[in-house]
N, C-alpha and C. Protein backbone atom coordinates (compact mmCIF):
# COMPACT_ATOMS: atom_id res chain seq x y z
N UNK A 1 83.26 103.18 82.30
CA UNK A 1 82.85 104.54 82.63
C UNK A 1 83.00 104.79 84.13
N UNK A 2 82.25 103.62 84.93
CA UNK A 2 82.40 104.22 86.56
C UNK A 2 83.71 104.29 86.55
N UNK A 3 84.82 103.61 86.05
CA UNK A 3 86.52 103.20 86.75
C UNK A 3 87.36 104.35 86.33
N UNK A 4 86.61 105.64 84.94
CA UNK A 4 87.20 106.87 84.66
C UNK A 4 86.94 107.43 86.00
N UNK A 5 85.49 107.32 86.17
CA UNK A 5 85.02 108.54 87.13
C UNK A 5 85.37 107.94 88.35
N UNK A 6 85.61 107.42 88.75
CA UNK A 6 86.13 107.10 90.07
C UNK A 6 87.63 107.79 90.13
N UNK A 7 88.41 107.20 89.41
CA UNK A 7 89.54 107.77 89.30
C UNK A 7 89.64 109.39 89.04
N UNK A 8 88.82 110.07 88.84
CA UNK A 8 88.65 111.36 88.52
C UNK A 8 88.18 112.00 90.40
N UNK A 9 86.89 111.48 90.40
CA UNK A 9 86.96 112.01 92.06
C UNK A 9 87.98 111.23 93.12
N UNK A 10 88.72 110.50 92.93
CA UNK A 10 89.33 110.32 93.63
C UNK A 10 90.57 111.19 93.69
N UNK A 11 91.25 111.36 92.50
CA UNK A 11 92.21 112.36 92.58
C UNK A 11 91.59 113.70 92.42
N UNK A 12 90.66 114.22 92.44
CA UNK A 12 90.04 115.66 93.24
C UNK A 12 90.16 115.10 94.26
N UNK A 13 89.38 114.19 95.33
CA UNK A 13 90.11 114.40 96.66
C UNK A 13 91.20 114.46 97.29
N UNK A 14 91.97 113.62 96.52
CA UNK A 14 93.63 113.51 96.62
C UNK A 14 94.11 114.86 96.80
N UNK A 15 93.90 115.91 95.69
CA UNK A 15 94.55 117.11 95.72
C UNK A 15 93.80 117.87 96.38
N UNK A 16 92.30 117.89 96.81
CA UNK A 16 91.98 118.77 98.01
C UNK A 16 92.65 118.28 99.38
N UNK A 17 92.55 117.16 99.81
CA UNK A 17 93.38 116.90 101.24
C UNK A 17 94.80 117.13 101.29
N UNK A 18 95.37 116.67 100.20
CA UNK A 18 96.43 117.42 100.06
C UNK A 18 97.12 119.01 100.15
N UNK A 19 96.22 119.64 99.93
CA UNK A 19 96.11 120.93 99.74
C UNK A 19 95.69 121.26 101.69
N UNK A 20 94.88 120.55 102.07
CA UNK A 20 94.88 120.86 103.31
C UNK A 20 96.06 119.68 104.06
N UNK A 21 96.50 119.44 103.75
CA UNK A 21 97.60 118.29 104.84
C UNK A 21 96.84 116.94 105.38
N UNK A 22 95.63 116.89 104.30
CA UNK A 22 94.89 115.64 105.47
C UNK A 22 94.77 114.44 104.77
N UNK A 23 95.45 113.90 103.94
CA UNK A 23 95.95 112.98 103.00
C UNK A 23 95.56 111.80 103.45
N UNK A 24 96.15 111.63 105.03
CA UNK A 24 96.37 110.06 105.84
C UNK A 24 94.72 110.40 106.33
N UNK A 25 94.35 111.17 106.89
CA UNK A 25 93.12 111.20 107.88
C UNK A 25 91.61 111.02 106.54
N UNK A 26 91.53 111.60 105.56
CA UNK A 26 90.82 111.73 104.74
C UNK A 26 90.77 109.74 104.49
N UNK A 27 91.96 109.19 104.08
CA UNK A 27 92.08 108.14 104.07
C UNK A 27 91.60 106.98 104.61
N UNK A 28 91.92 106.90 106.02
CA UNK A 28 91.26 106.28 107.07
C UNK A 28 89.82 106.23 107.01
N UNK A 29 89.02 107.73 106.74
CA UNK A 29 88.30 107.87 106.79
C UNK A 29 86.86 107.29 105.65
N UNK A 30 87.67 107.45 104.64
CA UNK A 30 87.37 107.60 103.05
C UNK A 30 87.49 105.40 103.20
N UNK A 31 88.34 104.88 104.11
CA UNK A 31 88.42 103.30 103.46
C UNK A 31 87.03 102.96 104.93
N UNK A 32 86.75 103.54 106.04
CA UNK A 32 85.68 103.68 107.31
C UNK A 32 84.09 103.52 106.22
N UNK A 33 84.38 104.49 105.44
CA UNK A 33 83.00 104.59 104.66
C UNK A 33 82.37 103.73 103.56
N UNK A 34 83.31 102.99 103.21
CA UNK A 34 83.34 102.10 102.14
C UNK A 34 83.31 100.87 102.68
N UNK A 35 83.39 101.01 103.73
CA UNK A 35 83.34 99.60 104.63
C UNK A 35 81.78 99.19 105.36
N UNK A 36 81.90 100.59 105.80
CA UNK A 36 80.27 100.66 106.38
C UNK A 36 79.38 100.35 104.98
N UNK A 37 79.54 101.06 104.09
CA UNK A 37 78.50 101.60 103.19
C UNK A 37 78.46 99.65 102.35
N UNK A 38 79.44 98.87 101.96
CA UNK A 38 79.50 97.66 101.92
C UNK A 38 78.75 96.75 102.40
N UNK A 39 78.92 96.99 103.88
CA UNK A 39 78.30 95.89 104.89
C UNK A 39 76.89 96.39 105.23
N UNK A 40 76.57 97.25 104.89
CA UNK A 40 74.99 97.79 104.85
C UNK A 40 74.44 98.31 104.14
N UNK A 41 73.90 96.97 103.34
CA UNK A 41 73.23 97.05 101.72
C UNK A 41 71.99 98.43 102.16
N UNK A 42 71.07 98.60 103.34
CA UNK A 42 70.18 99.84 103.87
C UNK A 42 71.00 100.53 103.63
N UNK A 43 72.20 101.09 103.94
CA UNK A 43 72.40 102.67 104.10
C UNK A 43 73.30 102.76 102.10
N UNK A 44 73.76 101.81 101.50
CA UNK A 44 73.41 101.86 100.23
C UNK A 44 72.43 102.38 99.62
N UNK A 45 71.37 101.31 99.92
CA UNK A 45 70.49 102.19 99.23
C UNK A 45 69.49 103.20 99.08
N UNK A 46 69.57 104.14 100.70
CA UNK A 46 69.12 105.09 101.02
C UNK A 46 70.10 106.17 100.65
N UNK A 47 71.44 106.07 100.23
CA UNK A 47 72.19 106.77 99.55
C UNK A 47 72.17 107.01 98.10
N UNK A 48 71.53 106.15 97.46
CA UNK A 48 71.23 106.05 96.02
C UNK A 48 69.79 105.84 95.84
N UNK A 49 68.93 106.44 96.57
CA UNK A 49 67.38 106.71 96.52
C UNK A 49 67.00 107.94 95.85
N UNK A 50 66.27 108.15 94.74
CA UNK A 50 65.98 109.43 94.29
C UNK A 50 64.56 109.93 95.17
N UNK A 51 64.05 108.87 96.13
CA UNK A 51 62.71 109.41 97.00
C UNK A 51 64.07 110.33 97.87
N UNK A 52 64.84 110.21 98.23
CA UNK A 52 65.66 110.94 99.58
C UNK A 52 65.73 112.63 99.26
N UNK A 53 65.42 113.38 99.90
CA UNK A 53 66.48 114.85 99.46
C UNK A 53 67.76 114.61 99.75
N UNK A 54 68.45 116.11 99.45
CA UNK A 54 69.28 115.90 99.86
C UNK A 54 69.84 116.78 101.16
N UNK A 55 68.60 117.01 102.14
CA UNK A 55 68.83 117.23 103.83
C UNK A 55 68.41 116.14 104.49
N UNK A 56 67.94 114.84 104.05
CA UNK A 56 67.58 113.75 104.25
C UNK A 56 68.67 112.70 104.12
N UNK A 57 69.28 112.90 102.69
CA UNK A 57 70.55 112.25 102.10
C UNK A 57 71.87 112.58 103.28
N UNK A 58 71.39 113.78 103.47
CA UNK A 58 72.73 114.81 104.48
C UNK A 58 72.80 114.08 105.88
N UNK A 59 71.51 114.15 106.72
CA UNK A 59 71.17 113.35 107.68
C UNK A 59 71.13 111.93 107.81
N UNK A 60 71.07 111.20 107.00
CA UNK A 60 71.89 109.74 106.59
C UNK A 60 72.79 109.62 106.75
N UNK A 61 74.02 110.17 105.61
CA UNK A 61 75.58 110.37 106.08
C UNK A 61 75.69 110.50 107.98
N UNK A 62 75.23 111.74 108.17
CA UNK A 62 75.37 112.11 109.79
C UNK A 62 75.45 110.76 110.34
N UNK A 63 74.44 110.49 110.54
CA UNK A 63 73.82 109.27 111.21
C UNK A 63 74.54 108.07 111.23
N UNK A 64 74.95 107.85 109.41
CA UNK A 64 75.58 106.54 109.81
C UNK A 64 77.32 106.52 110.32
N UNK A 65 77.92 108.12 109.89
CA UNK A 65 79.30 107.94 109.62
C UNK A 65 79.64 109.20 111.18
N UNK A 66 78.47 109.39 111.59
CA UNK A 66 79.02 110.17 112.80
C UNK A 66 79.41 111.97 112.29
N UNK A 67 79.26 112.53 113.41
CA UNK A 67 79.62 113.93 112.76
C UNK A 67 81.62 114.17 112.96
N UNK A 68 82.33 113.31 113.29
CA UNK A 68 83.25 113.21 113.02
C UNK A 68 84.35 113.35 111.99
N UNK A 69 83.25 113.18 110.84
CA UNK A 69 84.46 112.93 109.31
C UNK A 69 84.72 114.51 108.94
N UNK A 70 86.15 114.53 108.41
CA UNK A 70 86.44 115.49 107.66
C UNK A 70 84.95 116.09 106.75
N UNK A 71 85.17 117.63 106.55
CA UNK A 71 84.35 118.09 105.78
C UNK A 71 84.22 117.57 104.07
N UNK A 72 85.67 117.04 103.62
CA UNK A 72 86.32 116.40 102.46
C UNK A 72 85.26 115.08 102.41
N UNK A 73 85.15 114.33 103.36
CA UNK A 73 85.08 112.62 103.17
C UNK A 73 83.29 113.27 102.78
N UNK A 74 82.92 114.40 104.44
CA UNK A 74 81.58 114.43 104.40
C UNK A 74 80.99 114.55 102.90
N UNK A 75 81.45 115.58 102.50
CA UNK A 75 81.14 116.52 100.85
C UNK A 75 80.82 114.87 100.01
N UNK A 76 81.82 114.44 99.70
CA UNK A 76 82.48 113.45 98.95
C UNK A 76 80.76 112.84 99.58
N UNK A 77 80.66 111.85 100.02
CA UNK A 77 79.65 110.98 100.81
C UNK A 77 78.17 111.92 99.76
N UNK A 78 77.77 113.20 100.29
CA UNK A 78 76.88 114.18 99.48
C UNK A 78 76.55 113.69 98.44
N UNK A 79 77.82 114.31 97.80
CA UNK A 79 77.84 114.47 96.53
C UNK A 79 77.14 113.02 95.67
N UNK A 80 77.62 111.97 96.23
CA UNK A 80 78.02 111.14 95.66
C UNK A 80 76.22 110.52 95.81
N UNK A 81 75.84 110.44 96.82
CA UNK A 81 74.43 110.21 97.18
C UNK A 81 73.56 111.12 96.43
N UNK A 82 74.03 112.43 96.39
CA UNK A 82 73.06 113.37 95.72
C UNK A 82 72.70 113.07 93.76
N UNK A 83 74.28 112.61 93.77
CA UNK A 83 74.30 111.77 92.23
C UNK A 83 73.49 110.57 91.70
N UNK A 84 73.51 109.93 93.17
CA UNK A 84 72.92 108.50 92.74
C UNK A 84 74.42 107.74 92.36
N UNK A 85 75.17 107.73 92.89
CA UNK A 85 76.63 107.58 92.35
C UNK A 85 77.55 107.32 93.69
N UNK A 86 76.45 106.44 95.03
CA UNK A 86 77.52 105.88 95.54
C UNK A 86 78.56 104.55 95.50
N UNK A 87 78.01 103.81 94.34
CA UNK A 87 78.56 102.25 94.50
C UNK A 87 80.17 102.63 93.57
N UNK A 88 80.15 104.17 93.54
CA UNK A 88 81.82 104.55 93.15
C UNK A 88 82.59 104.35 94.45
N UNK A 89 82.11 104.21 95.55
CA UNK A 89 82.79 105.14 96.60
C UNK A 89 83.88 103.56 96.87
N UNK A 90 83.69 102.11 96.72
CA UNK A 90 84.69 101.35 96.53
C UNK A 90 85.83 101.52 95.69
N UNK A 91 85.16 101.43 94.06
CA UNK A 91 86.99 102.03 93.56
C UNK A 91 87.63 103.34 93.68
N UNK A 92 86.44 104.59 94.42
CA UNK A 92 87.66 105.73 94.69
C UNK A 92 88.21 105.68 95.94
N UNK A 93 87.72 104.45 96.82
CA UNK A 93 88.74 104.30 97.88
C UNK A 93 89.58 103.75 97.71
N UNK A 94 89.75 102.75 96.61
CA UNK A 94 91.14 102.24 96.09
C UNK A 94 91.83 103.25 95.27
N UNK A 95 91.42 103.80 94.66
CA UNK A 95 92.10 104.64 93.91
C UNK A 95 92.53 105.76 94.83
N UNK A 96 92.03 106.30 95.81
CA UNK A 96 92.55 107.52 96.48
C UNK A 96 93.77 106.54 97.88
N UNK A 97 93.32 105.33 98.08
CA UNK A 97 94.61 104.94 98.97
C UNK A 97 95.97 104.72 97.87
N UNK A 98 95.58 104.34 96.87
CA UNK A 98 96.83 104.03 95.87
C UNK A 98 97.68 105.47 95.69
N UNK A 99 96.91 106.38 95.41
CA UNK A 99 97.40 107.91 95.01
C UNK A 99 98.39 108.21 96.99
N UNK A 100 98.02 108.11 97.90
CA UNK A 100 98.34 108.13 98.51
C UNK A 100 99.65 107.31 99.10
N UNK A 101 99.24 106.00 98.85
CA UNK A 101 100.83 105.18 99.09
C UNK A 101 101.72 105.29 98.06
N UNK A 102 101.75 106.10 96.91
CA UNK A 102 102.50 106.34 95.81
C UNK A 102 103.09 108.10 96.29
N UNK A 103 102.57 108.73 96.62
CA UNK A 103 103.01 109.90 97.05
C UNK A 103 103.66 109.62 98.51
N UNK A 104 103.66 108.67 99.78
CA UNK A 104 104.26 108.79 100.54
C UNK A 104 105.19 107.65 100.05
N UNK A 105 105.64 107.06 99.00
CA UNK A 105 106.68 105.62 98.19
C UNK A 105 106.51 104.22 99.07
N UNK A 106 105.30 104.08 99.06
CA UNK A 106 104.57 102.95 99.86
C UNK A 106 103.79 102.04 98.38
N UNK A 107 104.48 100.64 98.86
CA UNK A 107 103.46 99.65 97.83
C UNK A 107 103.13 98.70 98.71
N UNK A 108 101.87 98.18 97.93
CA UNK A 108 101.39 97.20 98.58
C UNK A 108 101.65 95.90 97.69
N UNK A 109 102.24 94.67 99.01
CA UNK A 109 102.51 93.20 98.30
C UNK A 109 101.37 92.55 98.70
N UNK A 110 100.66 92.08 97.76
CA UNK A 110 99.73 90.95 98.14
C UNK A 110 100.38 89.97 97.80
N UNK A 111 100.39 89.06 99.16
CA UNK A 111 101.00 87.72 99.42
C UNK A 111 99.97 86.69 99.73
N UNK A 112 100.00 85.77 98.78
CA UNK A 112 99.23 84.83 98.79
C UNK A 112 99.60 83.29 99.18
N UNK A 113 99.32 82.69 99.71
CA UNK A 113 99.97 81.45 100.60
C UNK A 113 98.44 80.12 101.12
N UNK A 114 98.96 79.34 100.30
CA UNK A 114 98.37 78.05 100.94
C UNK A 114 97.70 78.16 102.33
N UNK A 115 98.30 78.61 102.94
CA UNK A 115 98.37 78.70 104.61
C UNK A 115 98.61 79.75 104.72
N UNK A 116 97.71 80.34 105.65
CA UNK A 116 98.13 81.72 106.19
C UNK A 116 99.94 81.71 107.25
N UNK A 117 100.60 82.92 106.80
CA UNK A 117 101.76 83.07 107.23
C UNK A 117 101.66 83.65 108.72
N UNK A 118 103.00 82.54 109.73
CA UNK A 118 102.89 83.12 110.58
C UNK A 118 103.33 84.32 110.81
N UNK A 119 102.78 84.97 112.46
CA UNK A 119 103.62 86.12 112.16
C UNK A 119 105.04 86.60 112.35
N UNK A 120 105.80 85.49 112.74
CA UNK A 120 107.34 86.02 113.18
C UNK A 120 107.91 85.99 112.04
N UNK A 121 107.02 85.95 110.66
CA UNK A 121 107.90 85.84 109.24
C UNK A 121 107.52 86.73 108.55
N UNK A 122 106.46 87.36 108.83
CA UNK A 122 105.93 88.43 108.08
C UNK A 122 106.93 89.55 107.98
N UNK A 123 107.68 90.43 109.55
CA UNK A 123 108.60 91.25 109.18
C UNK A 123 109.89 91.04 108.08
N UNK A 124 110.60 89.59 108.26
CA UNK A 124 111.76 89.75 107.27
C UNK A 124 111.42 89.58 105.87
N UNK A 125 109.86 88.59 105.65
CA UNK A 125 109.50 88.98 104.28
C UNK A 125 109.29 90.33 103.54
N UNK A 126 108.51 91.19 104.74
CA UNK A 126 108.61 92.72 104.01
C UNK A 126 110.53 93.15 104.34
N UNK A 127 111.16 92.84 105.01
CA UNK A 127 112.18 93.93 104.77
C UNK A 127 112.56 92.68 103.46
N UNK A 128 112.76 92.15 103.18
CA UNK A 128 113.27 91.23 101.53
C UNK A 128 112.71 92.00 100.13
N UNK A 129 111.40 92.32 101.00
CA UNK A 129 110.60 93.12 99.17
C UNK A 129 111.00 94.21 99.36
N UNK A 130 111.47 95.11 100.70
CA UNK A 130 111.69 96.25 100.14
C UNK A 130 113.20 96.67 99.60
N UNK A 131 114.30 95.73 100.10
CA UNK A 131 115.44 95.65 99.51
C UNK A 131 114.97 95.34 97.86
N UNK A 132 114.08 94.76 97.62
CA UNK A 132 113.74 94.22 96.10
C UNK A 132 113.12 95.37 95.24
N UNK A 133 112.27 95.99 96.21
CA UNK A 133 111.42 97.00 95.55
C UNK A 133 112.25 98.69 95.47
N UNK A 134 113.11 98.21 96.69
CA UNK A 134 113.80 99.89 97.09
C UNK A 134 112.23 100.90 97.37
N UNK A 135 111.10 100.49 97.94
CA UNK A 135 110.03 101.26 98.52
C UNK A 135 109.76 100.30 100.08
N UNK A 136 108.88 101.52 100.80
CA UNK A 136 108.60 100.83 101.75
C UNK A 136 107.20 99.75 101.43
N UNK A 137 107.12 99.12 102.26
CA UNK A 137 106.00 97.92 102.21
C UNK A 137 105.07 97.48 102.15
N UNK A 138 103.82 97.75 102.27
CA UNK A 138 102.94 97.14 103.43
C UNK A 138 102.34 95.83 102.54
N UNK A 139 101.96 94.82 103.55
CA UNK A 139 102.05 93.42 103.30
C UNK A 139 100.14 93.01 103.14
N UNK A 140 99.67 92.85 101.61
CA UNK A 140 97.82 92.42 102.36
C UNK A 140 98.25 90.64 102.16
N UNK A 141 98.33 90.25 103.25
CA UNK A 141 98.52 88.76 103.21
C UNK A 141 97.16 87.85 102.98
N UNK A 142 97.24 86.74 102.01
CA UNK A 142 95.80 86.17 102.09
C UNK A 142 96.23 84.78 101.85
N UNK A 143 94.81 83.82 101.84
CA UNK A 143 95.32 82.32 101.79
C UNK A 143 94.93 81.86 100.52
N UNK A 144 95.00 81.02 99.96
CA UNK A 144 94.13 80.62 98.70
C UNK A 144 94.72 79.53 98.58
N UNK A 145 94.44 78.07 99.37
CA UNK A 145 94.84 76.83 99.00
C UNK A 145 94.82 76.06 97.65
N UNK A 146 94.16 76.70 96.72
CA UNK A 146 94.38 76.31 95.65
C UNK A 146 96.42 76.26 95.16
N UNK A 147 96.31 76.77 95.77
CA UNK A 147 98.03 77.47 95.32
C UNK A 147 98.22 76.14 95.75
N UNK A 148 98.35 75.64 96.32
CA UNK A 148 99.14 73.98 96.62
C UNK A 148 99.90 74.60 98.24
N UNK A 149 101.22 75.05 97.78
CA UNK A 149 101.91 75.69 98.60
C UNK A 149 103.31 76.32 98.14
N UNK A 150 103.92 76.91 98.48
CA UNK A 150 104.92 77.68 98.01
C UNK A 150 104.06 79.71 98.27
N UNK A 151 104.54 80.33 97.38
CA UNK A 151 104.13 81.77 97.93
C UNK A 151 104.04 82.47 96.57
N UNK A 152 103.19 83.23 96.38
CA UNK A 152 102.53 83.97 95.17
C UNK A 152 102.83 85.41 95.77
N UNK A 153 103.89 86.35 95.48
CA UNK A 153 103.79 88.09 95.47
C UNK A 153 103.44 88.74 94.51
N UNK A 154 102.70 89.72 94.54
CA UNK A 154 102.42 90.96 93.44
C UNK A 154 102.58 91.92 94.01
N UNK A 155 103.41 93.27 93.31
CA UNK A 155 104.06 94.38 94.03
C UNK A 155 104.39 95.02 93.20
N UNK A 156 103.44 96.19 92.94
CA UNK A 156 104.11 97.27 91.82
C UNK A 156 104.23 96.92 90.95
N UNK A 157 103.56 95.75 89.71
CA UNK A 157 103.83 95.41 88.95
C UNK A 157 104.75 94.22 88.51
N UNK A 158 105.20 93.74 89.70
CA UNK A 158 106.17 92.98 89.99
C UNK A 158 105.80 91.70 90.22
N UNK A 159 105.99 90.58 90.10
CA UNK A 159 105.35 89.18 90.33
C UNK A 159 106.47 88.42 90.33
N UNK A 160 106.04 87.54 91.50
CA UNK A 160 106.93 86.27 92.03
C UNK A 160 106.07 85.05 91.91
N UNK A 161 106.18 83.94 91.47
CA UNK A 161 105.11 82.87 91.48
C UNK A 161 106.40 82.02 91.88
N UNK A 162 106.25 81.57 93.27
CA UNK A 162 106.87 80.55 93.54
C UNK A 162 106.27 79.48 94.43
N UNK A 163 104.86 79.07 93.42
CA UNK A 163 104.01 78.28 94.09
C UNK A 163 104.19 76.70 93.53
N UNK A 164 103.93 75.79 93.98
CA UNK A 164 103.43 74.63 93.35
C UNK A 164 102.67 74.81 92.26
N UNK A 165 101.69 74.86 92.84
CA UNK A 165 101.03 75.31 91.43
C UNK A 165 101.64 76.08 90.23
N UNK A 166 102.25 76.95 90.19
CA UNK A 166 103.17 77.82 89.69
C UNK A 166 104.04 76.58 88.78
N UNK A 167 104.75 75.88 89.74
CA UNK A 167 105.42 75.11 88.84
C UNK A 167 105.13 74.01 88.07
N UNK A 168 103.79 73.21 88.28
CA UNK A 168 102.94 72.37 87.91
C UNK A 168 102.85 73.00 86.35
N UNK A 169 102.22 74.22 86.06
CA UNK A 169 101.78 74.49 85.06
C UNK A 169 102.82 74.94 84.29
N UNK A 170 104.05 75.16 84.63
CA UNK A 170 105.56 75.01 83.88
C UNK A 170 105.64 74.12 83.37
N UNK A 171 105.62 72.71 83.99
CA UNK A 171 106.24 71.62 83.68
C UNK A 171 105.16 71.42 82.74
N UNK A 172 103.88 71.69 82.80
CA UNK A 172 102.37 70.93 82.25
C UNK A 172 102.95 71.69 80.39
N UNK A 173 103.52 73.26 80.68
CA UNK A 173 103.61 73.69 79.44
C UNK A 173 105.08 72.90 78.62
N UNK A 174 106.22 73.12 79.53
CA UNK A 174 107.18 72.59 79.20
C UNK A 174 107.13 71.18 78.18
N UNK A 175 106.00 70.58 78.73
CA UNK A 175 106.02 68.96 78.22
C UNK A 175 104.96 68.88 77.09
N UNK A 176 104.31 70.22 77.12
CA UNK A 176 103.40 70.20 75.74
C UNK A 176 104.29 71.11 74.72
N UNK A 177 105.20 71.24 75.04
CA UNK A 177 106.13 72.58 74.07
C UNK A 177 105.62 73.62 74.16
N UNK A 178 104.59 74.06 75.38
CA UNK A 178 104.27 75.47 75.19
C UNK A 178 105.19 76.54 75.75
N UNK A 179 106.24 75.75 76.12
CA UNK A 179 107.26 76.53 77.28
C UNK A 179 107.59 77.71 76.18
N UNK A 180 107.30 79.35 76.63
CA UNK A 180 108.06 80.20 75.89
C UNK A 180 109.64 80.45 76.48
N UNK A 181 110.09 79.48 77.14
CA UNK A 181 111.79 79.94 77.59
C UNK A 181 112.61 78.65 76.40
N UNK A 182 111.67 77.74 76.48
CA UNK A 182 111.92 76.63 75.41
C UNK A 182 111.85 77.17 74.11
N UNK A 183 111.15 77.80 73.91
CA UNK A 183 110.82 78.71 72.19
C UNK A 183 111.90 79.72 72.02
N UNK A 184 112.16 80.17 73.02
CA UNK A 184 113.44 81.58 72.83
C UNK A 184 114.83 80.64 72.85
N UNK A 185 115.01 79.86 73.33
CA UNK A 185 116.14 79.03 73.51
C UNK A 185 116.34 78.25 71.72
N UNK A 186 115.16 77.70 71.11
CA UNK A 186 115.21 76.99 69.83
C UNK A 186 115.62 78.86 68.61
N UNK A 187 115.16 79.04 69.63
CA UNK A 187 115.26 81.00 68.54
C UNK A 187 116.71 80.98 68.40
N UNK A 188 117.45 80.71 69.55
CA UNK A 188 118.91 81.77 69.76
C UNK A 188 119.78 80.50 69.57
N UNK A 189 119.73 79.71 68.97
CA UNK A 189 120.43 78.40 68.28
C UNK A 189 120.44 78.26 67.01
């Protein structure tokens, strides 16, 4: 239920900033609030307090997010407090940056690596995915030594497993006959 309604106010905001040109700024703003509101379990839950009004609720927002934000992010923040319905405001910030890097033909590769990647390799790996992807890039790089080593991408649906690990559990299936390239191969004979 929250992951409908998230996705629902998120694309209402999508098409109101849109509608005003503020797509990228709403954005920034909209991933600012979800960050704060995260790292400060207090202003959580003075946002989802039914003791709060909501010129109390209003003056909270102020306070913590500055009188700076778009009128869009502000509303949004309201609303959402006035609901009791802020612990949405994480997946409609994923969901409203996704709507956004899909309308400007932006994906995101999460690259996963034993070891964090240096950085003089990071640029030719993104220009490689985007010759692959034919979109532009952006790279969330992370570590997860479990991987052994080798490099794990996900992109648009797209997956590369070219980890150790990755191949460990090939061979682990291969040698129990679970290999399905081994099963299609006994098929087409």
């Amino acid at each position: 239920m929250d992951i409908a309604a998230s996705h629902i106010w998120a694309g209402a905001l999508f098409e109101a900033a849109a509608a005003r040109g503020e797509q990228v700024r709403v954005q920034e703003e909209l991933d600012g609030a979800a960050r704060l509101v995260s790292e400060l379990p207090l202003l959580h839950k003075a946002l989802e307090s039914p003791l709060l009004t909501r010129g109390q609720k209003a003056e909270v927002v102020e306070t913590a997010f500055g009188v700076g934000l778009s009128p869009l992010v502000c509303n949004l923040l309201a609303l959402l407090g006035r609901r009791m319905k802020i612990r949405l405001l994480p997946p409609i910030e994923r969901t409203y940056s996704h709507l956004v890097d899909e309308c400007c033909g932006l994906v995101t590769a999460e690259v996963v690596t034993a070891v964090g990647i240096p950085e003089r390799l990071l640029a030719p790996l993104r220009e490689a995915l985007e010759r692959r992807l034919g979109k532009s890039v952006r790279i969330q790089a992370m570590v997860d030594p479990s991987i052994v080593g080798g490099i794990l991408v996900t992109a648009g649906g797209w997956r590369l497993d070219g980890t150790i690990r990755g191949e460990f559990e090939g061979m682990r299936k291969a040698l129990l006959g679970d290999d399905p390239r081994r099963e299609a191969a006994r098929v087409q004979a």
